[in-house]
N, C-alpha and C. Protein backbone atom coordinates (compact mmCIF):
# COMPACT_ATOMS: atom_id res chain seq x y z
N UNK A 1 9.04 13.16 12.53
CA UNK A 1 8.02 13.33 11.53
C UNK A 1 7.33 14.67 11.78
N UNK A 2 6.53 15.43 10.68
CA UNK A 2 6.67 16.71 11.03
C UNK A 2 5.13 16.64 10.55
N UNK A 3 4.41 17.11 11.13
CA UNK A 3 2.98 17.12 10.74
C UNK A 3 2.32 18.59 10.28
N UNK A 4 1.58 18.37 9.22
CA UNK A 4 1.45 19.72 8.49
C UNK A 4 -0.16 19.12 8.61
N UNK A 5 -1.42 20.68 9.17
CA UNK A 5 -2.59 20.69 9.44
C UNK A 5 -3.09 21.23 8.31
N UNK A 6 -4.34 20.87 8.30
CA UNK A 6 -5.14 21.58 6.79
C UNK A 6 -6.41 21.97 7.80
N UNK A 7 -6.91 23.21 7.72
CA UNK A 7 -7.76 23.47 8.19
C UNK A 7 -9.23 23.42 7.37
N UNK A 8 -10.37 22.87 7.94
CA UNK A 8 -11.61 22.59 7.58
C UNK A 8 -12.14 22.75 8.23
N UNK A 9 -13.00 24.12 8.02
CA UNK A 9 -14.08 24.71 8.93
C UNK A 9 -13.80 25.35 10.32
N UNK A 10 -13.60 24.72 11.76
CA UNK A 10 -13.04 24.97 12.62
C UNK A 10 -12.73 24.30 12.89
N UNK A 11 -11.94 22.74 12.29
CA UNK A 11 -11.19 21.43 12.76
C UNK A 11 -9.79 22.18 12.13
N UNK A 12 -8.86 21.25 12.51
CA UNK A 12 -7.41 21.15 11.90
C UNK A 12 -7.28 20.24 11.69
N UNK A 13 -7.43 19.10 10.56
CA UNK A 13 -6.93 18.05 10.14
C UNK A 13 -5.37 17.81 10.05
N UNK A 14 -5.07 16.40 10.03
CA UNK A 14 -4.03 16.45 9.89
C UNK A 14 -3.67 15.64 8.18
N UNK A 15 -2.46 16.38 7.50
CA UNK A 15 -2.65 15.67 6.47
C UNK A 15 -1.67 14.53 6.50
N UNK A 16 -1.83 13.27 6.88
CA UNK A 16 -1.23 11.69 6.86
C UNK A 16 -0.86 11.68 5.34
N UNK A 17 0.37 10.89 5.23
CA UNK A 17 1.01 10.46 4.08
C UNK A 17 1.83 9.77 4.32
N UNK A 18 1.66 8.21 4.15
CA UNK A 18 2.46 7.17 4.44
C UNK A 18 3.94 7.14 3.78
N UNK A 19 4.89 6.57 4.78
CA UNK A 19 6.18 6.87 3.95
C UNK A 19 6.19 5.84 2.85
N UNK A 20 6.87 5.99 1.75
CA UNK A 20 6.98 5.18 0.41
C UNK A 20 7.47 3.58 1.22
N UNK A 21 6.48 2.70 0.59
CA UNK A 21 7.29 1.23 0.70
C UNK A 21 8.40 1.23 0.02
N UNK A 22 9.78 0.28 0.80
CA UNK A 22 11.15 0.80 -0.23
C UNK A 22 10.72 -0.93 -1.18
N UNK A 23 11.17 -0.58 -2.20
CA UNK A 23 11.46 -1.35 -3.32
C UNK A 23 11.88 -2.64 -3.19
N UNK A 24 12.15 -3.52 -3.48
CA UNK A 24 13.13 -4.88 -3.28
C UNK A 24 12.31 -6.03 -4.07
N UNK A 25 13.30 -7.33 -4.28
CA UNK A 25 12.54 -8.05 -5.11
C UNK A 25 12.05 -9.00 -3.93
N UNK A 26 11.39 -10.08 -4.53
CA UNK A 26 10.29 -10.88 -3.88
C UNK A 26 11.34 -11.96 -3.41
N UNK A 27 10.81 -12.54 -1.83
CA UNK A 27 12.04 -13.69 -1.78
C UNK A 27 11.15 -15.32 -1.87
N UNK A 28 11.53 -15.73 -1.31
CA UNK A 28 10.83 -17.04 -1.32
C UNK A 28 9.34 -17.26 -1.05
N UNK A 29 9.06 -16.45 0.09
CA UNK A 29 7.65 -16.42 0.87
C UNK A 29 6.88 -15.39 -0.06
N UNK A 30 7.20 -14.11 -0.57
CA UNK A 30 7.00 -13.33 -1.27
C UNK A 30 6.17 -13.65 -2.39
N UNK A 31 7.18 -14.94 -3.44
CA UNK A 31 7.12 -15.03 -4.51
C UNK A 31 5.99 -16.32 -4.31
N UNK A 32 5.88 -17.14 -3.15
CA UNK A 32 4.78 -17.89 -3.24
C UNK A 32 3.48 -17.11 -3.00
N UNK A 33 3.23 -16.19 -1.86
CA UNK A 33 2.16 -15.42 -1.68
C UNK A 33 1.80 -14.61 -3.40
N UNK A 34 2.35 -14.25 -3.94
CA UNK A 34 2.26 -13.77 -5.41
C UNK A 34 1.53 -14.97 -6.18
N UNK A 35 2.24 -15.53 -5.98
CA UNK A 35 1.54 -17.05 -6.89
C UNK A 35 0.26 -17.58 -6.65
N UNK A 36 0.28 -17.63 -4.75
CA UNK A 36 -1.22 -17.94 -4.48
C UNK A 36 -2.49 -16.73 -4.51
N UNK A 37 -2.06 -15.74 -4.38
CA UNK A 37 -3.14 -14.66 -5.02
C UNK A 37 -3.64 -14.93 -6.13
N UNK A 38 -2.25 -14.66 -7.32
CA UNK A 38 -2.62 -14.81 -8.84
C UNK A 38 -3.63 -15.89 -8.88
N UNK A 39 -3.75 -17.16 -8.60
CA UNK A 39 -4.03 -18.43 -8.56
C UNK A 39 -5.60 -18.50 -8.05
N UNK A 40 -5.67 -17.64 -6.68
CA UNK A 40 -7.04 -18.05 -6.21
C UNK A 40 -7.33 -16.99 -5.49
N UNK A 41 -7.16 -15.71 -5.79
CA UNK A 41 -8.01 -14.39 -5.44
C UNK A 41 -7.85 -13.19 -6.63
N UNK A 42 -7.85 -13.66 -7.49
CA UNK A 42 -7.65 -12.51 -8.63
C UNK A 42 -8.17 -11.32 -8.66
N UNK A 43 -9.08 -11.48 -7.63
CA UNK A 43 -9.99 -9.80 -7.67
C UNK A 43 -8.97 -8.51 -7.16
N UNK A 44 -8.43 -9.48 -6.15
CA UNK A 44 -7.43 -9.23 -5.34
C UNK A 44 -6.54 -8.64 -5.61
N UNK A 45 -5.88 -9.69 -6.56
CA UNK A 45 -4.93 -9.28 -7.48
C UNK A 45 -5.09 -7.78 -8.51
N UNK A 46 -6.59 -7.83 -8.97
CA UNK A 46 -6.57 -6.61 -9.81
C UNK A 46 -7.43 -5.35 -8.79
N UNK A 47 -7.25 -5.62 -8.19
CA UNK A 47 -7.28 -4.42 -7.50
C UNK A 47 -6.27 -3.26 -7.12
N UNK A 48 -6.26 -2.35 -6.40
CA UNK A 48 -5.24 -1.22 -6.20
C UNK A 48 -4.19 -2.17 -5.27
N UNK A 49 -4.98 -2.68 -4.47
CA UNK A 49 -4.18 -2.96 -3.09
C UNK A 49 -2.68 -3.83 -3.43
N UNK A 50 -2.61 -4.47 -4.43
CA UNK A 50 -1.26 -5.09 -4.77
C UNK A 50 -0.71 -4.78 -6.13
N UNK A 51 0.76 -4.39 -5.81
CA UNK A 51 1.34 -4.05 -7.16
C UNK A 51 1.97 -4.78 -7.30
N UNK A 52 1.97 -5.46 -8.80
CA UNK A 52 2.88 -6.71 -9.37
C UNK A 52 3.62 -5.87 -10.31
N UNK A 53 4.90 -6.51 -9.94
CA UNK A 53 7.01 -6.09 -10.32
C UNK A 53 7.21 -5.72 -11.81
């Protein structure tokens, strides 16, 4: 992994960028955790933090 600095002020930050989640469909455990969100945390659900397929 190759780390590229951004400088701010007299720090060197580093700029983090998570690698892409790879793709795939939902399996059994998946597709129930989907269900029980939808079901009884919807905020949850519409928030950034989960993307539905």
């Amino acid at each position: 992994m190759n780390l590229i600095y951004e400088k701010c002020g007299d720090y060197l930050i580093p700029n983090l960028i998570p690698d892409p989640e790879p793709e795939g469909e939902l399996r059994k455990f998946g597709l129930m955790r989907k269900s029980y969100l939808e079901n009884h945390r919807r905020a949850f659900m519409q928030g950034c933090c989960y993307r539905a397929n």
